[in-house]
C-alpha atoms as a PDB file:
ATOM      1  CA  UNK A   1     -16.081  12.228 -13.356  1.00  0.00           C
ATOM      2  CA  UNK A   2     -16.410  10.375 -16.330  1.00  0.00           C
ATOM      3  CA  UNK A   3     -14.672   6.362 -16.519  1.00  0.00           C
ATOM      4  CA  UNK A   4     -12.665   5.864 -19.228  1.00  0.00           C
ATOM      5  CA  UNK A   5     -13.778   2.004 -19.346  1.00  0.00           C
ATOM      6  CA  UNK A   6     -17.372   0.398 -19.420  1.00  0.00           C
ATOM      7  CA  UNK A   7     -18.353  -0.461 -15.419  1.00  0.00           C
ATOM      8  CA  UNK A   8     -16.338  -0.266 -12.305  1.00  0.00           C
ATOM      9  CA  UNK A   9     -13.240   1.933 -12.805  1.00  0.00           C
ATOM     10  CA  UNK A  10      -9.910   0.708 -12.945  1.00  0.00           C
ATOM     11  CA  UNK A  11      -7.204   1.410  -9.950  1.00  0.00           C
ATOM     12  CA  UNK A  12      -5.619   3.754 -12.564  1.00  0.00           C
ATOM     13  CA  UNK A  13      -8.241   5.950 -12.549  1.00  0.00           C
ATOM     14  CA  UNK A  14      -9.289   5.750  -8.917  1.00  0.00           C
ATOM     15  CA  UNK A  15      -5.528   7.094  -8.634  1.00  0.00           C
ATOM     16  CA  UNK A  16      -5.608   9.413 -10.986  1.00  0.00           C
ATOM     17  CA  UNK A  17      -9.109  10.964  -9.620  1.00  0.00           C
ATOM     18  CA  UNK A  18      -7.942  10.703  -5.487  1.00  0.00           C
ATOM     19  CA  UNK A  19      -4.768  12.792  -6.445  1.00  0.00           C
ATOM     20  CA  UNK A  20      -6.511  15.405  -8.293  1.00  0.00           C
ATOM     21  CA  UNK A  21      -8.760  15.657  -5.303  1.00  0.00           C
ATOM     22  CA  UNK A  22     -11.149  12.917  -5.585  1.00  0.00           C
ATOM     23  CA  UNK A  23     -12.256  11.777  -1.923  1.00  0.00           C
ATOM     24  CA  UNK A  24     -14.916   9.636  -3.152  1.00  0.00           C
ATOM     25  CA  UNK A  25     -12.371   7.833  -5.752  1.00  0.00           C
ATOM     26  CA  UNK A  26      -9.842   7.450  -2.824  1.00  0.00           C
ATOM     27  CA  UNK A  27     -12.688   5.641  -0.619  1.00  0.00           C
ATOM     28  CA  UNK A  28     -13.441   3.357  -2.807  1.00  0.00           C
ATOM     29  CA  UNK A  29      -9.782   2.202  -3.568  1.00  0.00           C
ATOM     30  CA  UNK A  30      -8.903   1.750  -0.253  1.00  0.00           C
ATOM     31  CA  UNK A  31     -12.476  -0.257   0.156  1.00  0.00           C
ATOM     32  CA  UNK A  32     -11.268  -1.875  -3.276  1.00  0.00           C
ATOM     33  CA  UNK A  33      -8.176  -3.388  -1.463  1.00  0.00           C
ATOM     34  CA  UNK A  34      -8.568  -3.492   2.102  1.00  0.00           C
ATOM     35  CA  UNK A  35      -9.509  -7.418   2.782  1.00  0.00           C
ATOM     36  CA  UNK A  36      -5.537  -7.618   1.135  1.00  0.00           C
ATOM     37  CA  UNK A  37      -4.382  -4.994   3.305  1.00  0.00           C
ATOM     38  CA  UNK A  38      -5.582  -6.828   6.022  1.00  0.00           C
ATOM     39  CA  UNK A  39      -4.466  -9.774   5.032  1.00  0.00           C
ATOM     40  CA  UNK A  40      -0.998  -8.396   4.995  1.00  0.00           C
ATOM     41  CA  UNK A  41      -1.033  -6.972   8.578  1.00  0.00           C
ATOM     42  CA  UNK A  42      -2.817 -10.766  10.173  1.00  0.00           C
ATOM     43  CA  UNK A  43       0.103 -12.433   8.358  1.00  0.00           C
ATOM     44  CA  UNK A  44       2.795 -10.092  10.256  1.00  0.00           C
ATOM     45  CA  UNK A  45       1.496  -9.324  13.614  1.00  0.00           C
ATOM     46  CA  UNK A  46      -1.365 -12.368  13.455  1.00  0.00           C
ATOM     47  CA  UNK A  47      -4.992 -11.973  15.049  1.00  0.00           C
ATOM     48  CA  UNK A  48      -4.057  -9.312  17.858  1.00  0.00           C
ATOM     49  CA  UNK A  49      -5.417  -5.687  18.167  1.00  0.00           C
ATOM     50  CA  UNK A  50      -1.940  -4.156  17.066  1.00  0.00           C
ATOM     51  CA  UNK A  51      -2.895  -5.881  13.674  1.00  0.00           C
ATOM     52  CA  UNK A  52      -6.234  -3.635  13.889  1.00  0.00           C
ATOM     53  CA  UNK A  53      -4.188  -0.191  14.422  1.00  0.00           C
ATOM     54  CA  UNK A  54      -1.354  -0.804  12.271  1.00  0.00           C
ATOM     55  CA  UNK A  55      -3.990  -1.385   9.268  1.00  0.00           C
ATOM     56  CA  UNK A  56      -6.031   1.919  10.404  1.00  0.00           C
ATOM     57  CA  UNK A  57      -2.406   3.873  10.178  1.00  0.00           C
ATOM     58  CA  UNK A  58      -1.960   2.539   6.834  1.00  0.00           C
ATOM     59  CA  UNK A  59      -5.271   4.207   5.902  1.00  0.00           C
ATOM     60  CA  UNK A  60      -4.258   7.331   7.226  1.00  0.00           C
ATOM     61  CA  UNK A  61      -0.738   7.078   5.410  1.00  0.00           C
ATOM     62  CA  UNK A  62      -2.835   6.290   2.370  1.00  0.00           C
ATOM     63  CA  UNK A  63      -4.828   9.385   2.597  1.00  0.00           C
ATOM     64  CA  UNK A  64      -1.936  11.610   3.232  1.00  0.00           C
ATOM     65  CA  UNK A  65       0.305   9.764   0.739  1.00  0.00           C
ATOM     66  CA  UNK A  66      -1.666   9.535  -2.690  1.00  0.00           C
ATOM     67  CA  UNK A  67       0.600  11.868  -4.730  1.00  0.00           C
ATOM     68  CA  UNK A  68       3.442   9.864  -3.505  1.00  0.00           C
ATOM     69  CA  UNK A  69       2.149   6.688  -6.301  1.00  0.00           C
ATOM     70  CA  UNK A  70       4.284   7.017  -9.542  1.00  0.00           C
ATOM     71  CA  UNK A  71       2.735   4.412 -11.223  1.00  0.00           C
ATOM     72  CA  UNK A  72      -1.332   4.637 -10.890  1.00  0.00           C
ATOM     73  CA  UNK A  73      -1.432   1.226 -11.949  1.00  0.00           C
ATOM     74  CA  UNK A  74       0.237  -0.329  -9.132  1.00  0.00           C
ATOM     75  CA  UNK A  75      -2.284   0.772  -6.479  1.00  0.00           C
ATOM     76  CA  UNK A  76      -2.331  -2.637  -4.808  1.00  0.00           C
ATOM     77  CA  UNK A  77       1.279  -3.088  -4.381  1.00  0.00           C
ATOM     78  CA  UNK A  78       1.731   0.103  -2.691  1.00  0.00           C
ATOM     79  CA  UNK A  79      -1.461  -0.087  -0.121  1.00  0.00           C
ATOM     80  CA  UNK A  80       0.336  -3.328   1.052  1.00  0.00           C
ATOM     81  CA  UNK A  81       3.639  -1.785   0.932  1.00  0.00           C
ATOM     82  CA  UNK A  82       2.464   0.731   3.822  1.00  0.00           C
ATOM     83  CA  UNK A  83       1.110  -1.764   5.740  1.00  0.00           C
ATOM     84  CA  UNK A  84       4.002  -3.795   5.857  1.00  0.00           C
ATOM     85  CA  UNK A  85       6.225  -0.745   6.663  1.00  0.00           C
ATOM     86  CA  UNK A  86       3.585   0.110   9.649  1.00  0.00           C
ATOM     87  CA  UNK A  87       3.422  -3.498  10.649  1.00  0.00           C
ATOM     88  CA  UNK A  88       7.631  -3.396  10.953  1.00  0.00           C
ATOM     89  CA  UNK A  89       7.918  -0.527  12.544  1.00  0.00           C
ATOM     90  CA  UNK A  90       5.630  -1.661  15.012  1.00  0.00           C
ATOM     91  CA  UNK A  91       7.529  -5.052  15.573  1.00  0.00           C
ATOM     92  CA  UNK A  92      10.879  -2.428  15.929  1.00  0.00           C
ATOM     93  CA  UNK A  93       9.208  -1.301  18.553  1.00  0.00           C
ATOM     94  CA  UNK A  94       9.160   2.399  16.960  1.00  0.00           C
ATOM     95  CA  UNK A  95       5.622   3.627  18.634  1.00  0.00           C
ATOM     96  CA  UNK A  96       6.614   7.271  18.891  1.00  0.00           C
ATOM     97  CA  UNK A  97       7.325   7.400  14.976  1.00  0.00           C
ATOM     98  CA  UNK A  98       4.396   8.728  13.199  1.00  0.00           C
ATOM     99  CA  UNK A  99       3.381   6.375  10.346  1.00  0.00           C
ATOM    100  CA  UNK A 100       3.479   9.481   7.753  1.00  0.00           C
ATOM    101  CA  UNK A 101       7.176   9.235   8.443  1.00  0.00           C
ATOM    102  CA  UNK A 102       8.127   5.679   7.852  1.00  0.00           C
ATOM    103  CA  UNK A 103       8.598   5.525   4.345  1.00  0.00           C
ATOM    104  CA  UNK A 104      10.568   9.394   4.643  1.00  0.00           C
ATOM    105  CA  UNK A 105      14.036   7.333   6.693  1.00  0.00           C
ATOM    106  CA  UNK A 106      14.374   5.388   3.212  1.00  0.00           C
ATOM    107  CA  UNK A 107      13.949   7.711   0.655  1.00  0.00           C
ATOM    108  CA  UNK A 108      14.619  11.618  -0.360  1.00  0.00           C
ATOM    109  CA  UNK A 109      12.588  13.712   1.592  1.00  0.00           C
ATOM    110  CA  UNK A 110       9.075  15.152   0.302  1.00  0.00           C
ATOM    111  CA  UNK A 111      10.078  18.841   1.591  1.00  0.00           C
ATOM    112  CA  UNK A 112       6.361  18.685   3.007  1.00  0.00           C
ATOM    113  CA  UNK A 113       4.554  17.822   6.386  1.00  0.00           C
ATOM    114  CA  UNK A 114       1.415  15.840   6.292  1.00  0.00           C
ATOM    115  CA  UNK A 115      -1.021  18.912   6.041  1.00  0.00           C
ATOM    116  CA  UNK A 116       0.995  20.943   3.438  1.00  0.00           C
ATOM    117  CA  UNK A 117       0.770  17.550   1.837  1.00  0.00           C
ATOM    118  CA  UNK A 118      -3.584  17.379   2.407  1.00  0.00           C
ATOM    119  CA  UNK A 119      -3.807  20.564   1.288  1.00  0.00           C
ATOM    120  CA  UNK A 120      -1.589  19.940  -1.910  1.00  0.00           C
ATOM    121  CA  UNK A 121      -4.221  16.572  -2.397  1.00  0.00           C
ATOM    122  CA  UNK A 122      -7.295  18.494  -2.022  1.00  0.00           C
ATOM    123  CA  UNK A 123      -8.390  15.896   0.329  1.00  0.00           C
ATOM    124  CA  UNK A 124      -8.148  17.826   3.346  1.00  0.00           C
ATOM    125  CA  UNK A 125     -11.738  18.334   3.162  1.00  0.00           C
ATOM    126  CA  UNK A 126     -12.342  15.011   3.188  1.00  0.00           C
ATOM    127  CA  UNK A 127     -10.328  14.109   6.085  1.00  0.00           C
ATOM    128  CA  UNK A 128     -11.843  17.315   8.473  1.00  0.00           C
ATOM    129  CA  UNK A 129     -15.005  15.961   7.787  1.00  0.00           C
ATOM    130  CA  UNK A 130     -14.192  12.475   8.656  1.00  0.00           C
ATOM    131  CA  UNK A 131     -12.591  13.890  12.125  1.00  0.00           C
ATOM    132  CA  UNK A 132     -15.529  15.596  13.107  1.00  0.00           C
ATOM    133  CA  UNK A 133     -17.224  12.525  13.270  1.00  0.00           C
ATOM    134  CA  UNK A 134     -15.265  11.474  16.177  1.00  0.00           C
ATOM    135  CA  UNK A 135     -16.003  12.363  19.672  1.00  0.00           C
ATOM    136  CA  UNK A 136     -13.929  15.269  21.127  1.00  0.00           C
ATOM    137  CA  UNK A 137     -11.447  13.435  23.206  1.00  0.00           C
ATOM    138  CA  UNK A 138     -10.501  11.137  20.333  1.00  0.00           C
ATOM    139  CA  UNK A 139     -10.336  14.496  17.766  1.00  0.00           C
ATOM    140  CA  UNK A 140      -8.144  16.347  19.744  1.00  0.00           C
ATOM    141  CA  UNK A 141      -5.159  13.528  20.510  1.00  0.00           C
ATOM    142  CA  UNK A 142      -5.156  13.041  16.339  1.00  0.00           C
ATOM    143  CA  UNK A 143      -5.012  17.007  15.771  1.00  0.00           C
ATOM    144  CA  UNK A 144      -2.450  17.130  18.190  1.00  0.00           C
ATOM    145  CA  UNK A 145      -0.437  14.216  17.320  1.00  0.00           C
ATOM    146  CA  UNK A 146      -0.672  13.905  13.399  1.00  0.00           C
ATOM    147  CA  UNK A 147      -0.812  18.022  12.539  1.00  0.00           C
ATOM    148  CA  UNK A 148       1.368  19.923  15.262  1.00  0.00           C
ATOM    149  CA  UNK A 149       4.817  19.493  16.708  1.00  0.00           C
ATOM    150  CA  UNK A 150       3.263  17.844  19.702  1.00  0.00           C
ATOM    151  CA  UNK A 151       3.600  14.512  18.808  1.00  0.00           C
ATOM    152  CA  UNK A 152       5.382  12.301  21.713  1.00  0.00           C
ATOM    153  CA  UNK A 153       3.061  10.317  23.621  1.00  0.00           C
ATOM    154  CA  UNK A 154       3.822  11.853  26.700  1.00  0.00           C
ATOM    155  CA  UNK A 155       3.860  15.403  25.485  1.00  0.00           C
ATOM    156  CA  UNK A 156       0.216  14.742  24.109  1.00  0.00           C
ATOM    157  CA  UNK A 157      -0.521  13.690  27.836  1.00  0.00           C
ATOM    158  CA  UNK A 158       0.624  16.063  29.704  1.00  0.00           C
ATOM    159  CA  UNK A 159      -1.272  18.632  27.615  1.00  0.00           C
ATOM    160  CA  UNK A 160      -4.545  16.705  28.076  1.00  0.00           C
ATOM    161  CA  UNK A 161      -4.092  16.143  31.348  1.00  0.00           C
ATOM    162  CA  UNK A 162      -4.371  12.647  31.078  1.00  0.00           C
ATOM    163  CA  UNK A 163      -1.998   9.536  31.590  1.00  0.00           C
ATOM    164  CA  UNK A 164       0.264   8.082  28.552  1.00  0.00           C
ATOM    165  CA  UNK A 165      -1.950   4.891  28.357  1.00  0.00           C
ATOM    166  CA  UNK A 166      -5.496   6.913  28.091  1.00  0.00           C
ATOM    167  CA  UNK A 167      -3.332   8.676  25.045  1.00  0.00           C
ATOM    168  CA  UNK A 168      -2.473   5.650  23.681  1.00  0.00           C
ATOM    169  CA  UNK A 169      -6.188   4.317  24.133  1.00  0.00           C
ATOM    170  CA  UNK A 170      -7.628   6.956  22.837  1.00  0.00           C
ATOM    171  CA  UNK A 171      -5.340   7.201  19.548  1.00  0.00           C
ATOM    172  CA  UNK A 172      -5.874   3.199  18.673  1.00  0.00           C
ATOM    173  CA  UNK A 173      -9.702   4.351  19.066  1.00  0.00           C
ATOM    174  CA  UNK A 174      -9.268   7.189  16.921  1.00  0.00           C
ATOM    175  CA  UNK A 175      -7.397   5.381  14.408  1.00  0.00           C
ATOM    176  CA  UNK A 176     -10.207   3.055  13.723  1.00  0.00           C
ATOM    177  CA  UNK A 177     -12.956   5.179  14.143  1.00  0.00           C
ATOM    178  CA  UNK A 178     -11.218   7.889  11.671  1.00  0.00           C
ATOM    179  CA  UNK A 179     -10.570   5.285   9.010  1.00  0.00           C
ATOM    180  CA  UNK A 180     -14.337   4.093   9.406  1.00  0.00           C
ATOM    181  CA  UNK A 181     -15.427   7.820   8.810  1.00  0.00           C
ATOM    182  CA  UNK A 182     -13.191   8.521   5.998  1.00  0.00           C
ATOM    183  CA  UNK A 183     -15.060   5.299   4.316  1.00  0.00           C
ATOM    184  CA  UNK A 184     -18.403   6.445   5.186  1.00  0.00           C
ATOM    185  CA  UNK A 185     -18.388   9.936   4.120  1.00  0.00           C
ATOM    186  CA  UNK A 186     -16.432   9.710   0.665  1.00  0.00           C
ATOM    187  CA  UNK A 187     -19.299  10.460  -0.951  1.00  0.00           C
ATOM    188  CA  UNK A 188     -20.814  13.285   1.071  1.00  0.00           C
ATOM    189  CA  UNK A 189     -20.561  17.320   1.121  1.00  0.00           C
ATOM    190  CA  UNK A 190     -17.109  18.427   2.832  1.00  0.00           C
ATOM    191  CA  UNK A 191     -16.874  21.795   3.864  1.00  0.00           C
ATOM    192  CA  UNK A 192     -13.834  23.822   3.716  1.00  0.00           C
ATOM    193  CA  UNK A 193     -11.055  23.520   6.487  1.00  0.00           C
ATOM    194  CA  UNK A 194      -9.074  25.863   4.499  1.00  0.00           C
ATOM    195  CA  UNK A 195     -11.574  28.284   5.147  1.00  0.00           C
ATOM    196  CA  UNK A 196     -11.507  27.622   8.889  1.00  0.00           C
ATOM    197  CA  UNK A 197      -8.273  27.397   9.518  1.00  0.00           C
ATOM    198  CA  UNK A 198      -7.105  30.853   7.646  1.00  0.00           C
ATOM    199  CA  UNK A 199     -10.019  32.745   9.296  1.00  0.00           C
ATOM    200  CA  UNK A 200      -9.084  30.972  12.792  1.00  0.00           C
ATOM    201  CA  UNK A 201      -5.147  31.954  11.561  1.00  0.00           C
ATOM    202  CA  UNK A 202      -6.352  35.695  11.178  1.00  0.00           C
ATOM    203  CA  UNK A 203      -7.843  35.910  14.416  1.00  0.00           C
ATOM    204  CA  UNK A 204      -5.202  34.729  16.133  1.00  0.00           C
ATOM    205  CA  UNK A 205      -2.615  37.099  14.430  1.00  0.00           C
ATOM    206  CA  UNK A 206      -5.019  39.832  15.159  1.00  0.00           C
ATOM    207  CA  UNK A 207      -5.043  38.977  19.046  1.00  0.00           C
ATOM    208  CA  UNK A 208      -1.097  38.610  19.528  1.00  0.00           C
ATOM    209  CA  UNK A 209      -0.690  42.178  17.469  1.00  0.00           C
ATOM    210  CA  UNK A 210      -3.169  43.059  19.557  1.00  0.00           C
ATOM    211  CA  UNK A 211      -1.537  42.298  22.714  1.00  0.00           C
ATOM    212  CA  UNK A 212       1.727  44.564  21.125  1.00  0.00           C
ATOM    213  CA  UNK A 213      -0.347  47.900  20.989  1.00  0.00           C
ATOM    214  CA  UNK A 214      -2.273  47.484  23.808  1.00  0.00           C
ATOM    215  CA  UNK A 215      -5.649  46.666  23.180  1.00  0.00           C
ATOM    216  CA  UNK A 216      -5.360  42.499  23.516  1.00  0.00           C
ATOM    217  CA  UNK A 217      -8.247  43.121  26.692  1.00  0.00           C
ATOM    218  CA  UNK A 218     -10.641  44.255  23.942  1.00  0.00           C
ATOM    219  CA  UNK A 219      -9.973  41.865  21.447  1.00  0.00           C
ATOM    220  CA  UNK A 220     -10.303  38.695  24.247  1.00  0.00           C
ATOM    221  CA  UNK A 221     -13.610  40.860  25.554  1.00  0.00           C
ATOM    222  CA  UNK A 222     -14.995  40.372  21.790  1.00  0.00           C
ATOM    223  CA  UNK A 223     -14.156  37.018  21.054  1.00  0.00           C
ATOM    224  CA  UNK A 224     -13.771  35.089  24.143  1.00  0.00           C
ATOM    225  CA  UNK A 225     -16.230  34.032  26.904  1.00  0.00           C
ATOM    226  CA  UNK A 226     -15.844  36.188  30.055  1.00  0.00           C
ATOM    227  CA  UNK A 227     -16.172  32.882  32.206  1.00  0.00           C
ATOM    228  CA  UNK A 228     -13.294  31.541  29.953  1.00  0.00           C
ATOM    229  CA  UNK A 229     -11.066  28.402  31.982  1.00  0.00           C
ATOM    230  CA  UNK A 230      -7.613  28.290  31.217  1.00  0.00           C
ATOM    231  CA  UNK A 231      -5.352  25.344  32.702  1.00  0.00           C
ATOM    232  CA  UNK A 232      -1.376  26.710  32.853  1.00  0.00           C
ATOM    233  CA  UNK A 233       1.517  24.552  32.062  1.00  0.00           C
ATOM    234  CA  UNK A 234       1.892  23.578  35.677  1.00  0.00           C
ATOM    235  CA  UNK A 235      -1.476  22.657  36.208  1.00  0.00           C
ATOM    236  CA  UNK A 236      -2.904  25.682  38.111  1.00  0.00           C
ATOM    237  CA  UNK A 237      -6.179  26.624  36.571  1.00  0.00           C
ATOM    238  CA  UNK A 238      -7.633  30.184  36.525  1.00  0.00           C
ATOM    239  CA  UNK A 239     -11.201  31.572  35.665  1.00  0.00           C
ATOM    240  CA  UNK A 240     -11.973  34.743  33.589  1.00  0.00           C
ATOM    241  CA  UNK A 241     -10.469  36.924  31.024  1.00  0.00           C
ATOM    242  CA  UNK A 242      -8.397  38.854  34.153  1.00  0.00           C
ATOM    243  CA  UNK A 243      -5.019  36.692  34.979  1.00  0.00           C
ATOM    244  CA  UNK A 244      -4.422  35.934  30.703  1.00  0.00           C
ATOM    245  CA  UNK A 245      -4.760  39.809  29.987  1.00  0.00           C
ATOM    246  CA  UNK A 246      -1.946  40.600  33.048  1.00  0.00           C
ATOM    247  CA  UNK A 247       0.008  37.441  31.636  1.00  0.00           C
ATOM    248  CA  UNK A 248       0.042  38.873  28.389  1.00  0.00           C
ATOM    249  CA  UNK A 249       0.779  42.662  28.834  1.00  0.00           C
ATOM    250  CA  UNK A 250       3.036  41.691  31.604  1.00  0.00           C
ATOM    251  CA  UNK A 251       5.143  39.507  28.819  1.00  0.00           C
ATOM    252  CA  UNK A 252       4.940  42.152  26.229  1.00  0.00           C
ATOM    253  CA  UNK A 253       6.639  44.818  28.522  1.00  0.00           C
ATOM    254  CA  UNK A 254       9.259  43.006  29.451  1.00  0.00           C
ATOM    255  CA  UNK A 255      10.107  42.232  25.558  1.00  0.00           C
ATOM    256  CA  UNK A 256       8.862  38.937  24.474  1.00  0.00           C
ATOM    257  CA  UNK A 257       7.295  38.446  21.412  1.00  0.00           C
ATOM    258  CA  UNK A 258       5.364  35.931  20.191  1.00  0.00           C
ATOM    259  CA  UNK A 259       5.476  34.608  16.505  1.00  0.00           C
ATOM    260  CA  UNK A 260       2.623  32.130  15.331  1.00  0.00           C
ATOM    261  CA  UNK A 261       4.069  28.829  13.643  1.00  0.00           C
ATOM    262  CA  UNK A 262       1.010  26.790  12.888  1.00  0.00           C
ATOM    263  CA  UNK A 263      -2.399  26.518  13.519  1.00  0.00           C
ATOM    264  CA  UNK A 264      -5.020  23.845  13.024  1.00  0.00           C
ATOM    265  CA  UNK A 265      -8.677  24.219  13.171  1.00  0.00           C
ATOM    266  CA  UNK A 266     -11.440  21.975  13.617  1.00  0.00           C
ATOM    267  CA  UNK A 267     -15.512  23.083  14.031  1.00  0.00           C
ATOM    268  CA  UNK A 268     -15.163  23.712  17.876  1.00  0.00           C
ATOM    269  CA  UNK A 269     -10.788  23.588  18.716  1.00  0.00           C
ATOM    270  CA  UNK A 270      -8.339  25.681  17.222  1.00  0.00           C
ATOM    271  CA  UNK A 271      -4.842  25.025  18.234  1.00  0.00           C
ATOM    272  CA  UNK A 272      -1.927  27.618  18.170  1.00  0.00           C
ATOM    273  CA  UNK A 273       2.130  26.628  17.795  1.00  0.00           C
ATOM    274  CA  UNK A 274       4.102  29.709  18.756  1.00  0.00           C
ATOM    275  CA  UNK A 275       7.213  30.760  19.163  1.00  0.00           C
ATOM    276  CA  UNK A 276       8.173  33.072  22.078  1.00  0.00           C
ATOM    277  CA  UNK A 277      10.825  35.507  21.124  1.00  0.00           C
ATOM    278  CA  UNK A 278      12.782  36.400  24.185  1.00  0.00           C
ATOM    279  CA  UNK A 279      14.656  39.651  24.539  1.00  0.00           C
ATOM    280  CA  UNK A 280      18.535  40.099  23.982  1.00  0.00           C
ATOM    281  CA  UNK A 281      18.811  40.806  27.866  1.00  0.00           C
ATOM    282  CA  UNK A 282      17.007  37.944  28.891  1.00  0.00           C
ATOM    283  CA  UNK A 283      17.113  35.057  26.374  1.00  0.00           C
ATOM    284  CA  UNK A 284      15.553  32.740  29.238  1.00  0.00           C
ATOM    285  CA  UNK A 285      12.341  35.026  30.258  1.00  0.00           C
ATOM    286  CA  UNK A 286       9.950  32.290  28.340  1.00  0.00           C
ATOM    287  CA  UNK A 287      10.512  29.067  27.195  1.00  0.00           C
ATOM    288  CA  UNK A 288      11.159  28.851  23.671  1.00  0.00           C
ATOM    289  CA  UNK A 289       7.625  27.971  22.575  1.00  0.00           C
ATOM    290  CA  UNK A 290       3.446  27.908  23.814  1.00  0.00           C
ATOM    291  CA  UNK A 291       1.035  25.964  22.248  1.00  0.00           C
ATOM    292  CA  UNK A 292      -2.365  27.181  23.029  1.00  0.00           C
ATOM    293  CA  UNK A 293      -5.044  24.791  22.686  1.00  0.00           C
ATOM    294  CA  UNK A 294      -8.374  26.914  22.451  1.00  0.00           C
ATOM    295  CA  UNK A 295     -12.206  24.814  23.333  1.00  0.00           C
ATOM    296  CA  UNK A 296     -15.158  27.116  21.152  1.00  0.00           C
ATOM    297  CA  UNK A 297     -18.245  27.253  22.242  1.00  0.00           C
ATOM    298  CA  UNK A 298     -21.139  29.163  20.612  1.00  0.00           C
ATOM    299  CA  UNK A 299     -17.968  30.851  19.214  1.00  0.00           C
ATOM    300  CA  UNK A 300     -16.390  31.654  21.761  1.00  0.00           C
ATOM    301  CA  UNK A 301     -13.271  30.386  23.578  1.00  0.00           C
ATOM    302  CA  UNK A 302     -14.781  28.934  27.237  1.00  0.00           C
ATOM    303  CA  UNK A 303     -11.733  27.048  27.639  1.00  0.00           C
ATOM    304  CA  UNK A 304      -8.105  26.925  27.144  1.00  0.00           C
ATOM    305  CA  UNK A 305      -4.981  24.621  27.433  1.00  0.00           C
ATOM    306  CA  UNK A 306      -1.866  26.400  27.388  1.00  0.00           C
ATOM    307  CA  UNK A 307       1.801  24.059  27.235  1.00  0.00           C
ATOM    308  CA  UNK A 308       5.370  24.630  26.743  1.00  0.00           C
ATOM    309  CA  UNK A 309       6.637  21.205  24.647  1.00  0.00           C
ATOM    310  CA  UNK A 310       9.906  20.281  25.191  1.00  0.00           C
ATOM    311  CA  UNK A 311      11.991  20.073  22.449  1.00  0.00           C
END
């Protein structure tokens, strides 16, 4: 883009350029202002790691938040506004409320989630890219806890198969690591996770209507690896296409149906929110939701994570 001043650009137009899509502008105001934003979360939670992770959440609410700023010329103020508002929650003692939210409990709601909100920013390119920089453990506890309804600490655990402090670990890890990437690669190519994520969306509508006329063994026989590992919600793990085709069929005869609710995609996991419609005659067949968390390789799905999240 052209500046509309001589030399560096003003915050206005660093604004103005991240919420048209910009991810190169938004890197370099958050670059622009981050030795205040620090400064901000040392002076509330002083020289301890929680000062570290409450200033890489801000980042993240930064990214997702952009078209929230009225006033493009009062970037500043409202970088150290989230970090004071993570940095207070965090003294509340609020862990389990995603920082996204914070600033929703005092004013009207936005009437969208953080990824209708990426996508309405354009910089959801930007921020794939960034998370495919960080290793797959650390990838798949932000996917799952900042773009899916499994967000508790615990829930995230469980379906990992991990304990609540590795989750924990792994998300102050992630945290920092992401907001390093995002910095790093505002200036590079991002491909397009909208492209991704609808053709991983059409896939997986094609499997479960599939499964409803009867020809879900060919379409796992196509697309998924015939050695494929899939853990069950009570931990019991089974190998090959054989015991999810029988699951499936068995579930569709006796009436369920299931309806896909979200999906989120990244080079090699696509995760699936569904909703399992249970018949009239037997409203407690299933529980009231799967999510099915699906490990590509070469293509294919070699291994799968399926969970029932309470709710």
């Amino acid at each position: 883009m052209s500046w509309g001043t001589v030399g560096a650009p003003c915050d206005a137009e660093l604004v103005r350029a991240a919420q048209s899509g910009d991810g190169r502008c938004l890197g370099l105001l958050l670059a622009r202002h981050w030795a205040a934003m620090r400064a901000v979360a040392l002076s509330i939670l002083g020289h301890r790691p929680e000062a570290d992770d409450a200033l890489q959440e801000a980042a993240l609410t930064a990214v997702r938040r952009i078209g929230d700023v009225r006033d493009a010329t009062a970037a500043g103020p409202w970088l150290r506004m989230v970090v004071r508002n993570v940095c207070r929650t965090q003294l509340r003692g609020r862990t389990e409320l995603p920082a996204d939210q914070i600033e929703l409990r005092a004013r009207p709601a936005l009437g969208a989630d953080p990824a209708e909100l990426l996508d309405q920013h354009a910089a959801r390119d930007w921020v794939w890219r960034a998370l495919e920089e960080l290793s797959p453990n650390l990838r798949l506890v932000m996917m799952l806890r900042y773009f899916t309804e499994v967000t508790a600490y615990d829930q995230i655990a469980a379906l990992c198969g991990v304990p609540v402090g590795t989750v924990r670990s792994r998300l102050s890890q992630a945290r920092t690591k992401l907001a390093d990437a995002l910095l790093a690669t505002a200036d590079a190519v991002h491909g397009d996770a909208a492209a991704v994520t609808g053709t991983r969306r059409a896939e997986a509508e094609e499997m479960l209507r599939a499964a409803e006329r009867g020809s879900y063994a060919e379409v796992l026989a196509a697309t998924w690896s015939p050695e494929v590992e899939t853990t069950w919600p009570r931990g019991d793990r089974t190998r090959g296409q054989d015991h999810l085709v029988r699951t499936m069929y068995g579930d569709v005869a006796d009436g369920v149906r299931y309806r896909l609710t979200n999906v989120v995609a990244s080079s090699a996991v696509t995760i699936l929110e569904t909703d399992l419609v249970n018949p009239p005659g037997d409203p407690f067949h299933c529980p009231p939701n799967a999510v099915w968390v699906e490990f590509l390789e070469e293509g294919r799905v070699r291994h799968l994570r399926v969970f029932h999240p309470a709710r």
